[in-house]
C-alpha atoms as a PDB file:
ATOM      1  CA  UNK A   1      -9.479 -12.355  51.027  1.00  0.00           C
ATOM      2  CA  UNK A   2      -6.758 -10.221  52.346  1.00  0.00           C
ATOM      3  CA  UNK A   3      -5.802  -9.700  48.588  1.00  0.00           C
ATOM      4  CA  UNK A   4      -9.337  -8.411  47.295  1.00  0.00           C
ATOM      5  CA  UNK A   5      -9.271  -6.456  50.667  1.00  0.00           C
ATOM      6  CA  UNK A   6      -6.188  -5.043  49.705  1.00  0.00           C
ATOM      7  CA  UNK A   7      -7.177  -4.156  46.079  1.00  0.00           C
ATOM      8  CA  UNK A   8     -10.888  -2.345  47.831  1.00  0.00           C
ATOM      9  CA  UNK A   9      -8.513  -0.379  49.937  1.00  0.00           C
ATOM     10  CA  UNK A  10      -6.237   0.894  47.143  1.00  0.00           C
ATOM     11  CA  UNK A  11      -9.451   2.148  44.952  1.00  0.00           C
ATOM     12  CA  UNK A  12     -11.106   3.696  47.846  1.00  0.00           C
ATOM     13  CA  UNK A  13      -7.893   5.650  48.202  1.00  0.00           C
ATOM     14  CA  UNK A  14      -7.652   6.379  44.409  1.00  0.00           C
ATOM     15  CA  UNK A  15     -11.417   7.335  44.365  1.00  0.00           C
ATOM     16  CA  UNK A  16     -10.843   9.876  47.647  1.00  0.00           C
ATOM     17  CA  UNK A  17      -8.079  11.329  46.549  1.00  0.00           C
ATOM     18  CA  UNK A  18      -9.694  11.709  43.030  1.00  0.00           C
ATOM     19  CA  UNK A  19     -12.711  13.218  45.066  1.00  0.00           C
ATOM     20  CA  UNK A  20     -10.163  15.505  46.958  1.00  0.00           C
ATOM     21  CA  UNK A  21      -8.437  17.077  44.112  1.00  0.00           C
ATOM     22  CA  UNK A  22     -12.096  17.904  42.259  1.00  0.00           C
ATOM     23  CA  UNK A  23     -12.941  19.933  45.856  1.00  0.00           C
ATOM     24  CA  UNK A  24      -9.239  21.228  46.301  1.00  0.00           C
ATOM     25  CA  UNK A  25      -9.780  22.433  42.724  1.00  0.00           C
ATOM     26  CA  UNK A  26     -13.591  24.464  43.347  1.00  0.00           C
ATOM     27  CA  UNK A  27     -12.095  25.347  46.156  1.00  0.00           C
ATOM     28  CA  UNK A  28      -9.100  27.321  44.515  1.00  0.00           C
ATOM     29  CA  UNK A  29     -11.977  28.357  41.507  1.00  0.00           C
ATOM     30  CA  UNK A  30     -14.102  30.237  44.507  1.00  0.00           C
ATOM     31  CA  UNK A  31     -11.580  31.294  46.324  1.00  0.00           C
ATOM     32  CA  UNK A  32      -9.823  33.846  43.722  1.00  0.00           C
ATOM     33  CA  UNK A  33      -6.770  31.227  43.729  1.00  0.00           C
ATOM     34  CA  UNK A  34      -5.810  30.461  39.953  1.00  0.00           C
ATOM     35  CA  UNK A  35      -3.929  27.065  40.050  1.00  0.00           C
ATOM     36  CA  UNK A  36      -0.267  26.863  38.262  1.00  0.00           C
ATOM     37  CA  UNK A  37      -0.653  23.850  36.533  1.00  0.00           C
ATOM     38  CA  UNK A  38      -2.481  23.968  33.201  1.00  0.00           C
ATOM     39  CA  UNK A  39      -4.963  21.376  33.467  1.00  0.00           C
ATOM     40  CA  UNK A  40      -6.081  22.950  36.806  1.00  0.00           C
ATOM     41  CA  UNK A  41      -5.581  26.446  35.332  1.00  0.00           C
ATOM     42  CA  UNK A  42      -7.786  25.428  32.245  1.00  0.00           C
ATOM     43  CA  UNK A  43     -10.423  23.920  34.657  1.00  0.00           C
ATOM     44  CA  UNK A  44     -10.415  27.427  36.543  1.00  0.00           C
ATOM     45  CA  UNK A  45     -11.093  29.574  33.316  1.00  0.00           C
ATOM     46  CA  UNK A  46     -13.799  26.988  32.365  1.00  0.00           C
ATOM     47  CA  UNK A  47     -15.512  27.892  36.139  1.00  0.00           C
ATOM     48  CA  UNK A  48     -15.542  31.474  35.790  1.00  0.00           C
ATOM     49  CA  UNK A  49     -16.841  31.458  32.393  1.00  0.00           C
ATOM     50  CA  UNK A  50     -19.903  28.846  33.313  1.00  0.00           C
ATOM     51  CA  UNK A  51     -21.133  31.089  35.865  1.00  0.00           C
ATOM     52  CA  UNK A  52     -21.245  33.136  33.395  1.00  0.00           C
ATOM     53  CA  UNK A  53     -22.756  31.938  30.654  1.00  0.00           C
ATOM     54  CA  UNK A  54     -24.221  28.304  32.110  1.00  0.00           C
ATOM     55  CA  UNK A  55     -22.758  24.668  32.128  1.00  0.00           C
ATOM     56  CA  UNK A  56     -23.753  23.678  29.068  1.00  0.00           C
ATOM     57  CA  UNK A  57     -22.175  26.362  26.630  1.00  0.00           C
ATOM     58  CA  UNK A  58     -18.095  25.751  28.005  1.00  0.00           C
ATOM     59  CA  UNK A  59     -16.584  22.671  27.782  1.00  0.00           C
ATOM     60  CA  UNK A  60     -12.793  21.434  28.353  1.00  0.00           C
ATOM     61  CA  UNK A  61     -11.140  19.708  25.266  1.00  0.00           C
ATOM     62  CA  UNK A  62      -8.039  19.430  26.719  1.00  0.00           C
ATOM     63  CA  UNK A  63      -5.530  21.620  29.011  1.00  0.00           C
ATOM     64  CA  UNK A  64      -5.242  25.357  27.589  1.00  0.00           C
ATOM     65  CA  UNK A  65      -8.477  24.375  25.146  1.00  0.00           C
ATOM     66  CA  UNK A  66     -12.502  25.443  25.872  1.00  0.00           C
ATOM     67  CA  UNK A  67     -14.833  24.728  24.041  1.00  0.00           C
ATOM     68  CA  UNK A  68     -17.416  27.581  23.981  1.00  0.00           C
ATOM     69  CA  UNK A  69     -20.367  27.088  22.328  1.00  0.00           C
ATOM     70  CA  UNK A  70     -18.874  25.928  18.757  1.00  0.00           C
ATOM     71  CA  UNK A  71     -15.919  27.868  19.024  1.00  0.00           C
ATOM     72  CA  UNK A  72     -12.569  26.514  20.041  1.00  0.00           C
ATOM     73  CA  UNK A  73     -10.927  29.328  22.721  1.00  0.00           C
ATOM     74  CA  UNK A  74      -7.087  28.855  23.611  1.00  0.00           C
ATOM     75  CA  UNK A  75      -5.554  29.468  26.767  1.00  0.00           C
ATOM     76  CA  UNK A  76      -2.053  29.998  25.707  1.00  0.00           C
ATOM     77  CA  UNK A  77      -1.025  33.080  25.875  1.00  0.00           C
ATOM     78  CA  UNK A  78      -3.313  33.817  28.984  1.00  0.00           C
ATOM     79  CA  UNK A  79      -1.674  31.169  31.061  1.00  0.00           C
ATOM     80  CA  UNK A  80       1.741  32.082  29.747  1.00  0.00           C
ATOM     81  CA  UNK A  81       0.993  35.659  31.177  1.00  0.00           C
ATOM     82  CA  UNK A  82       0.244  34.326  34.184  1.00  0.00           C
ATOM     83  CA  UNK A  83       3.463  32.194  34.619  1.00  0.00           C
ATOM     84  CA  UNK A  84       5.145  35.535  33.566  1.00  0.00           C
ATOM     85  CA  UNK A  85       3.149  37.751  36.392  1.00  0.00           C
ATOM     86  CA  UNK A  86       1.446  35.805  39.366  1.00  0.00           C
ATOM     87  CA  UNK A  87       0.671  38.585  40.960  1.00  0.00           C
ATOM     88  CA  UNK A  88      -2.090  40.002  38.328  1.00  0.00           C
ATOM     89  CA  UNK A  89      -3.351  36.588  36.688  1.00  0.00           C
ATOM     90  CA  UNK A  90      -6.337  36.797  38.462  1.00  0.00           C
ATOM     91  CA  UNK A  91      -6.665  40.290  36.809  1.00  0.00           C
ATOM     92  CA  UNK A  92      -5.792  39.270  33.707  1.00  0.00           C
ATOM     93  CA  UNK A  93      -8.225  36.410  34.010  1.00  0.00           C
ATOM     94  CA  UNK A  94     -11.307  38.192  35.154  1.00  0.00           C
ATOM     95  CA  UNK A  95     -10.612  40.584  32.112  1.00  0.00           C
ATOM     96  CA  UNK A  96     -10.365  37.595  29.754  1.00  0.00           C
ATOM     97  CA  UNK A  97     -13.760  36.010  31.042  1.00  0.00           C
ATOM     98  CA  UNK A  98     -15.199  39.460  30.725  1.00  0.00           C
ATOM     99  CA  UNK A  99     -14.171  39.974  27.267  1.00  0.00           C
ATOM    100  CA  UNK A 100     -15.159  36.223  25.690  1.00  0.00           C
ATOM    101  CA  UNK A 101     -18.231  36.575  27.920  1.00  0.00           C
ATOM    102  CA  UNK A 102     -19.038  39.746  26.046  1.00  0.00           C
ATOM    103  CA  UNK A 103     -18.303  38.249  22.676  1.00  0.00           C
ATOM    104  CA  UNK A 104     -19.763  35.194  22.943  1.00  0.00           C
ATOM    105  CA  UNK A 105     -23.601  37.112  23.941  1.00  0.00           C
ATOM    106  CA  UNK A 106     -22.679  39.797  21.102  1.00  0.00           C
ATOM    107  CA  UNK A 107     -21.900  36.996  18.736  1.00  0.00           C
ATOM    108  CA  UNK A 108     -25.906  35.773  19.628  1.00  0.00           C
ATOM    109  CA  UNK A 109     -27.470  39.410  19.027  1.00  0.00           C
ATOM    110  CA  UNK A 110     -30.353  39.293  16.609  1.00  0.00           C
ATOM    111  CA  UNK A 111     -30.353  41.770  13.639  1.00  0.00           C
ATOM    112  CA  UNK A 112     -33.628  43.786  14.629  1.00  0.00           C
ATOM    113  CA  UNK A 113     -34.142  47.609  14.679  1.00  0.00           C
ATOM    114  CA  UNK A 114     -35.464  48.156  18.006  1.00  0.00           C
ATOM    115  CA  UNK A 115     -31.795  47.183  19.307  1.00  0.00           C
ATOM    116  CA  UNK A 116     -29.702  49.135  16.851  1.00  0.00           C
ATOM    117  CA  UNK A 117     -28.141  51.619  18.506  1.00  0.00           C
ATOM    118  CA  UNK A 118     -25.123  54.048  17.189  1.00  0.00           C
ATOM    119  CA  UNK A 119     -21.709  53.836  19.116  1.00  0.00           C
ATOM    120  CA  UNK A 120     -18.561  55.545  19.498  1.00  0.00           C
ATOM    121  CA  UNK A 121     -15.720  53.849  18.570  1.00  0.00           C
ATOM    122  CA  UNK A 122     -12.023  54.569  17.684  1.00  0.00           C
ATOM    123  CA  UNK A 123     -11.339  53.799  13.780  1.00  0.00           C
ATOM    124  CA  UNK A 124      -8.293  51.484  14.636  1.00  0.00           C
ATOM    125  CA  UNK A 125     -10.923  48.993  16.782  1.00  0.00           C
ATOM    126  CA  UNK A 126     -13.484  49.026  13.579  1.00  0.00           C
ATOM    127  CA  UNK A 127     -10.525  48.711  11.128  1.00  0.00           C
ATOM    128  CA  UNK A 128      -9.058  45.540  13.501  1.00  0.00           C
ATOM    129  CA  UNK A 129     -12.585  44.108  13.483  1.00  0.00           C
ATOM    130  CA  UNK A 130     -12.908  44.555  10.023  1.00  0.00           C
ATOM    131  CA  UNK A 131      -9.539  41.891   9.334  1.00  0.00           C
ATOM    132  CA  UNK A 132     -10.714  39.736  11.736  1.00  0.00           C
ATOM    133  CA  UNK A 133     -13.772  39.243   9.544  1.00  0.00           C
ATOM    134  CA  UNK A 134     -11.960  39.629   6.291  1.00  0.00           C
ATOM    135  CA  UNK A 135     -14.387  42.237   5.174  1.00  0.00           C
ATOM    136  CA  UNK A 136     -13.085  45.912   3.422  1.00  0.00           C
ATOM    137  CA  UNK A 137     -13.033  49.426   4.687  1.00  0.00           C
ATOM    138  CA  UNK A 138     -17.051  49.957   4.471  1.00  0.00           C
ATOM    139  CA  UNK A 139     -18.183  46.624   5.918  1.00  0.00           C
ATOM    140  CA  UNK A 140     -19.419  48.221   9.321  1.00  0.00           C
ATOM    141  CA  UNK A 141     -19.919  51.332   7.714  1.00  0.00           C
ATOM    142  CA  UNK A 142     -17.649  53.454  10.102  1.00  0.00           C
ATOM    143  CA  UNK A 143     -18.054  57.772   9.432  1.00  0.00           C
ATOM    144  CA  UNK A 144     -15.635  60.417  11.177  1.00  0.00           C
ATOM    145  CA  UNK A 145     -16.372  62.089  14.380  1.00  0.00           C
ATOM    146  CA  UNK A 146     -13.691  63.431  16.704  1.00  0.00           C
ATOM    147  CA  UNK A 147     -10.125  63.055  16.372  1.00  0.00           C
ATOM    148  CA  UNK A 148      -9.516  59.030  16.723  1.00  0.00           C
ATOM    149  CA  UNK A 149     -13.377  58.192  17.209  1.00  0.00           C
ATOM    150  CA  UNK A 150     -16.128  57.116  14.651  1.00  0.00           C
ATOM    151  CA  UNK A 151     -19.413  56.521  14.745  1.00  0.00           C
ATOM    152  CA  UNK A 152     -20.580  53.342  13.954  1.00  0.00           C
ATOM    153  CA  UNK A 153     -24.627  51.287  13.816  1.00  0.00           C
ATOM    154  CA  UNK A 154     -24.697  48.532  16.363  1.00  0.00           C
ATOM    155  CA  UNK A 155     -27.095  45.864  18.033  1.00  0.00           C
ATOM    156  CA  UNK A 156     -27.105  46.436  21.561  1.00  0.00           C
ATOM    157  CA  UNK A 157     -29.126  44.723  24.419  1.00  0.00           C
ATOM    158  CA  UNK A 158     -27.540  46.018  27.345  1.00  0.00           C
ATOM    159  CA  UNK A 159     -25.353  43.216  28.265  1.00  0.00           C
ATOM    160  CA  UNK A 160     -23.777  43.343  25.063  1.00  0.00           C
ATOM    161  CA  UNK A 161     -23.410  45.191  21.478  1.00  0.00           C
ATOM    162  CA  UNK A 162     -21.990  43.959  17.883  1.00  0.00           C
ATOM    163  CA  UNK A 163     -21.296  45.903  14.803  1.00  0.00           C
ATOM    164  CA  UNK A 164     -23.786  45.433  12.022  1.00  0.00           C
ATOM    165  CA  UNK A 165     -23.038  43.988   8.787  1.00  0.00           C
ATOM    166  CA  UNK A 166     -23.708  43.592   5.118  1.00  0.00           C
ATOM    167  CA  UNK A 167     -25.929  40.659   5.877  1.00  0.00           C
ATOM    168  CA  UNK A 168     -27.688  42.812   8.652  1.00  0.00           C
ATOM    169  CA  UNK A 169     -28.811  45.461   6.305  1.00  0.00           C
ATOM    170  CA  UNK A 170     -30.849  42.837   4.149  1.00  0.00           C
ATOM    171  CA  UNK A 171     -32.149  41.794   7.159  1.00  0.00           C
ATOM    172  CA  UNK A 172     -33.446  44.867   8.423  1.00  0.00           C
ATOM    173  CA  UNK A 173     -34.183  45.360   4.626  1.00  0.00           C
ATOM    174  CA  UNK A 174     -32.885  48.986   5.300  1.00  0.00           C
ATOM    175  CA  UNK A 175     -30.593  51.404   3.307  1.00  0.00           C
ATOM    176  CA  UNK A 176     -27.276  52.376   5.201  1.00  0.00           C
ATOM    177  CA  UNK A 177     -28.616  55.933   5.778  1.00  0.00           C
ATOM    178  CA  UNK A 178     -32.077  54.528   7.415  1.00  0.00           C
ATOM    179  CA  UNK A 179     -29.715  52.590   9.905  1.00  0.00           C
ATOM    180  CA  UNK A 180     -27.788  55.107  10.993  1.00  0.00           C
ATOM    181  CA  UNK A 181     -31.064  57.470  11.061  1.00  0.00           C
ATOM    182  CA  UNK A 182     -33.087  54.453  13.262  1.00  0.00           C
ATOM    183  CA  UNK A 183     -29.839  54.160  15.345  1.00  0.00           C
ATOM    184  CA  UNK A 184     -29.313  57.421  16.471  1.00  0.00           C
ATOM    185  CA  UNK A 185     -32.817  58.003  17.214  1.00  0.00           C
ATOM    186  CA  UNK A 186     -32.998  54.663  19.260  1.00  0.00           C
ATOM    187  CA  UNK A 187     -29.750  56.079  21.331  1.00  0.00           C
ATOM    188  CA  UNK A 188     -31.572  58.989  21.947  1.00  0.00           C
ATOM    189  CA  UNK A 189     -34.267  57.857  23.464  1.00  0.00           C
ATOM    190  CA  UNK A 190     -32.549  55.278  25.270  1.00  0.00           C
ATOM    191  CA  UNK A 191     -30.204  57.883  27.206  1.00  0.00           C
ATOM    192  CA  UNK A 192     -31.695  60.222  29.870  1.00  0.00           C
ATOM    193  CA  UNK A 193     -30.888  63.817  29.522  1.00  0.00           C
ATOM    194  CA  UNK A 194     -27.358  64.620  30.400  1.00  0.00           C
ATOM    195  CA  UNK A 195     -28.172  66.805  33.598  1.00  0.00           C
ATOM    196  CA  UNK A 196     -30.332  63.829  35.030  1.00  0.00           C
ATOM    197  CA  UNK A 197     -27.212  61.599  35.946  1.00  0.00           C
ATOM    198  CA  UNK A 198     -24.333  64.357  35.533  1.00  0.00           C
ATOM    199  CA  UNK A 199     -24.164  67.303  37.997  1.00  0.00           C
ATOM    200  CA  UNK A 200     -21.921  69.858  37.954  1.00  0.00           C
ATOM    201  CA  UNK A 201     -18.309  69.241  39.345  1.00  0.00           C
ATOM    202  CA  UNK A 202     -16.266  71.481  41.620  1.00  0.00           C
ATOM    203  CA  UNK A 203     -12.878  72.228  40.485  1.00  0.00           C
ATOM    204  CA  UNK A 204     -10.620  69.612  41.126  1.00  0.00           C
ATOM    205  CA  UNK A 205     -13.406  66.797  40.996  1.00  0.00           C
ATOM    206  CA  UNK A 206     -14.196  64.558  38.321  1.00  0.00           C
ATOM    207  CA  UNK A 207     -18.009  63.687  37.281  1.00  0.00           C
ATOM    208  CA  UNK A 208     -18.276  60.189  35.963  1.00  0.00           C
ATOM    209  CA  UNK A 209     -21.534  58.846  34.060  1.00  0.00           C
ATOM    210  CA  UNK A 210     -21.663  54.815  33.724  1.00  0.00           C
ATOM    211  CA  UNK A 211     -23.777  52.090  33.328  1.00  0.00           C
ATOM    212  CA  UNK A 212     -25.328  49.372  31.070  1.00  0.00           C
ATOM    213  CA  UNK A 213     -25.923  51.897  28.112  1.00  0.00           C
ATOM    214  CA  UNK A 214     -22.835  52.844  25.389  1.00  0.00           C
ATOM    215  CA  UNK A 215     -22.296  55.848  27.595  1.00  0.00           C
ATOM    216  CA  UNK A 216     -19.899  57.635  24.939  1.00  0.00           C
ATOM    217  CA  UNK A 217     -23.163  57.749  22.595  1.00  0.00           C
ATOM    218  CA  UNK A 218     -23.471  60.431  24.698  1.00  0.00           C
ATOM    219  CA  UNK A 219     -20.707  62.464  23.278  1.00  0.00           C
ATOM    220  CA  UNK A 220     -23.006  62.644  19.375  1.00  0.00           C
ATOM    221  CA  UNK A 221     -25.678  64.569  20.857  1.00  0.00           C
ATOM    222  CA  UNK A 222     -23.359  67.913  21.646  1.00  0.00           C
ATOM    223  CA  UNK A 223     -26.583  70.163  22.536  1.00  0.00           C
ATOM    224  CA  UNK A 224     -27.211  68.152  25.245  1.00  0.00           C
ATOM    225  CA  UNK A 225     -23.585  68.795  26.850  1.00  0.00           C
ATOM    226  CA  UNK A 226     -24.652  72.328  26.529  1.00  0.00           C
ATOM    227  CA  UNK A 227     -26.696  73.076  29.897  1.00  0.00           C
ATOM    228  CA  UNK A 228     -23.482  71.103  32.058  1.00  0.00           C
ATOM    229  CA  UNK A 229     -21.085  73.260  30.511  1.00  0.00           C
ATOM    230  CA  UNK A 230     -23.226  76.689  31.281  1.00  0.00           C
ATOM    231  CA  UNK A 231     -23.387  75.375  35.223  1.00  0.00           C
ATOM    232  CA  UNK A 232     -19.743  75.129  35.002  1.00  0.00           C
ATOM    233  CA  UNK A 233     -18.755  78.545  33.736  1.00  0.00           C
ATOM    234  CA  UNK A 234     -18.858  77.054  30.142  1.00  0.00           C
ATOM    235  CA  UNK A 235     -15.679  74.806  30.874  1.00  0.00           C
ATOM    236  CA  UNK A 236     -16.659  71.472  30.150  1.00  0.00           C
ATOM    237  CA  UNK A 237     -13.641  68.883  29.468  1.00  0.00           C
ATOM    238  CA  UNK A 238     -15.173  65.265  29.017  1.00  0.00           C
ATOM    239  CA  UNK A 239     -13.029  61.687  28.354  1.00  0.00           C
ATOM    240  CA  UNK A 240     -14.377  57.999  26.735  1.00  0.00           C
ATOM    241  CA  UNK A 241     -12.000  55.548  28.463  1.00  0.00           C
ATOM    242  CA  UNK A 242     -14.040  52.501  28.194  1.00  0.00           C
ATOM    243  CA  UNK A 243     -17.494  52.124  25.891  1.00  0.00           C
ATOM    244  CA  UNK A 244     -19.369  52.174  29.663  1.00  0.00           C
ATOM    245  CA  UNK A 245     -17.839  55.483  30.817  1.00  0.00           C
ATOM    246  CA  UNK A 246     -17.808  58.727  30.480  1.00  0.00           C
ATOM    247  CA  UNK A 247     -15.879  61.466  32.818  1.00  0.00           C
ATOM    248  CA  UNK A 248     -15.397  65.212  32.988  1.00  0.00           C
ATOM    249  CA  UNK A 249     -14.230  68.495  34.880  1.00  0.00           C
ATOM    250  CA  UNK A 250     -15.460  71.548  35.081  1.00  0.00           C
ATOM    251  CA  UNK A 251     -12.055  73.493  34.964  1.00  0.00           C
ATOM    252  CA  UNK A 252      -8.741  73.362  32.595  1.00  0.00           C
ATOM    253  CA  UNK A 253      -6.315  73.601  35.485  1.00  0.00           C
ATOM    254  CA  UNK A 254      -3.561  71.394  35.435  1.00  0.00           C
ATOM    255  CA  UNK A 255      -4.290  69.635  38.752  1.00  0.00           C
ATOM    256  CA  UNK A 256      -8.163  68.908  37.449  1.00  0.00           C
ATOM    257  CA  UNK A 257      -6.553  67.798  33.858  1.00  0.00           C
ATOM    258  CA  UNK A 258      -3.910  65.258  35.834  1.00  0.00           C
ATOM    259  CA  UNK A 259      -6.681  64.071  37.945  1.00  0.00           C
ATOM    260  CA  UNK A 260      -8.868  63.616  34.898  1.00  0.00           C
ATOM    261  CA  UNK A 261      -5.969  61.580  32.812  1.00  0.00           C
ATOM    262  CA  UNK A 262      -5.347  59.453  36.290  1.00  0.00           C
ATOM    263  CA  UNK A 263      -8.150  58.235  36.229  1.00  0.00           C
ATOM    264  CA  UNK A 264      -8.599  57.423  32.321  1.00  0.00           C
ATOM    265  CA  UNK A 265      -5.275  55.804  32.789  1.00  0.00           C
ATOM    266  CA  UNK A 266      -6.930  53.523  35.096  1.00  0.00           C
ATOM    267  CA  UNK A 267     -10.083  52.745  34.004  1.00  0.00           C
ATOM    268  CA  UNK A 268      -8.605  51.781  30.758  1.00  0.00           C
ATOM    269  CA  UNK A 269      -6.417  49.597  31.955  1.00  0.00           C
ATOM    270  CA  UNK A 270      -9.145  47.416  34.127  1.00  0.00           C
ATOM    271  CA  UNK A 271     -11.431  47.600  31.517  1.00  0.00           C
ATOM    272  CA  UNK A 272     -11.767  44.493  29.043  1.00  0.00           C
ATOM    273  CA  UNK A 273     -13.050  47.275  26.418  1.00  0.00           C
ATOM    274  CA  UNK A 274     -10.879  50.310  26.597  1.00  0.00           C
ATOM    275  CA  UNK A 275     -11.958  53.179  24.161  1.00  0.00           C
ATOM    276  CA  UNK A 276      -9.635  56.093  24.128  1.00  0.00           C
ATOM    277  CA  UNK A 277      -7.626  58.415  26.248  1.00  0.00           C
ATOM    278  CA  UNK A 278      -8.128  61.503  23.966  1.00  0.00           C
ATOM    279  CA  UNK A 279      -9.725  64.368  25.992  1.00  0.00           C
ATOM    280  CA  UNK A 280     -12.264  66.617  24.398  1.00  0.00           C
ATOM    281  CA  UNK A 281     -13.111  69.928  25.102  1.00  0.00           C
ATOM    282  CA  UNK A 282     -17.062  71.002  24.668  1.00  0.00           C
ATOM    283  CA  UNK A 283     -17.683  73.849  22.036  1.00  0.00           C
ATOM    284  CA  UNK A 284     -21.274  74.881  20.773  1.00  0.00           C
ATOM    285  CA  UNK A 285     -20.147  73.701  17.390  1.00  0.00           C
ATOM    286  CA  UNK A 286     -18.681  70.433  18.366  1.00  0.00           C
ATOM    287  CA  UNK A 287     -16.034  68.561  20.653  1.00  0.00           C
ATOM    288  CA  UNK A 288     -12.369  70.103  20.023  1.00  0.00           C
ATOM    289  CA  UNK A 289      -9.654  67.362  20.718  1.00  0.00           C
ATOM    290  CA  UNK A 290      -6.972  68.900  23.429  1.00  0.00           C
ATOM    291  CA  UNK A 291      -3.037  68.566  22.885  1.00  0.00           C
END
């Protein structure tokens, strides 16, 4: 007897401390604190991304492995940034659940036409998705807009956008022109004129437009621009740091330009889906690109 007593004592204690590391671990997962080790860091990633995207679709294979959905992610270089920099993993991993969250609901977009929409881009992302998906120079079928940016046809629902592909066009069972015609017209109508959500700006100040909408869509329709740059003295100086922003100024003066590139500086390095840091200056005939 005292031997099986013995035995009951020493799995109770295995089974509460078992039960104390699972609550020491949620704990750290809702508290911010991103655990050191890799199994416990790979068990944190896996708890930001299921409130995200449900229980069911992230799994742990093993530590520095998720499953999501039927794709296998690696932690590796994540975690080894954190062991590098402490001080902004949890940074580093909100941006990476932010990313493979957006991926993961872009990758699930249906091909239909009332969500194409057409996006600004720079070339160098479109080219980079291209090798990632093998294809050539027209599979997304990027064209020229300002400077570094293109205009490209996308599915978008909001929460998330993908570029559209060869296999897309047969299942829209439109021509690459008919897209891009559909796309821009379903941008348009999805955007609210461009003095209902930007005012004028003092100098010094910087307007910012954001949201759930591909705010730099914006930027195609350059008539629209035209009744904010007449309120301010036809200066009108906009910026596309991420695809949900859009700032400008109302002046060229140094201190309003430095304010303007402090705060593209920032916002593209937070966001998981920096666009450019180019700034643009408005002209009836079209954006100019400043030095």
């Amino acid at each position: 007897m005292p031997v099986m007593r013995l035995r009951l004592q020493a799995l109770a204690a295995v089974a509460a401390l078992g039960s104390s590391l699972l609550i020491h671990a949620g704990a750290q997962a809702q508290s911010g604190v991103v655990p050191p080790d890799a199994a416990g860091f790979t068990d944190y990633v896996a708890t930001q991304l299921r409130q995200q995207l449900g229980d069911g679709t992230v799994v742990v294979r093993e530590p520095l492995t998720l499953g999501v959905a039927d794709q296998r992610t690696r932690l590796d270089k994540l975690y080894a940034g954190c062991q590098t920099n402490r001080a902004h993993c949890a940074d580093d991993v909100n941006a990476f659940v932010k990313a493979t969250t957006q991926n993961f609901r872009a990758s699930t977009i249906p091909a239909t036409r009332e969500s194409l929409r057409l996006a600004v881009r720079t070339a160098a992302s479109v080219q980079q998705s291209q090798r990632e998906v093998g294809g050539d120079a027209t599979t997304f079928r990027p064209r020229p807009f300002v400077g570094p940016l293109v205009t490209v046809p996308v599915f978008d629902t909001l929460r998330a956008s993908r570029l559209i592909s060869e296999k897309d066009y047969k299942t829209l069972d439109l021509s690459v022109d008919q897209v891009r015609e559909l796309a821009r017209k379903n941008t348009y109508n999805a955007l609210p004129q461009v003095l209902q959500t930007a005012k004028p700006v003092a100098s010094g100040e910087v307007g910012r437009l954001d949201g759930p909408v591909l705010q730099p869509s914006r930027l195609i329709f350059i008539d629209d621009w035209k009744p904010l740059a007449d309120a301010q003295h036809g200066t009108l100086i906009v910026a596309a740091p991420a695809n949900d922003t859009v700032l400008y100024i109302g002046d060229d003066s140094a201190a309003s330009l430095d304010a303007l590139r402090a705060q593209v500086r920032e916002i593209m390095g937070k966001s998981a889906n920096p666009l450019t840091d180019v700034l643009l200056r408005w002209s009836p005939s079209g954006w100019v690109t400043m030095p």
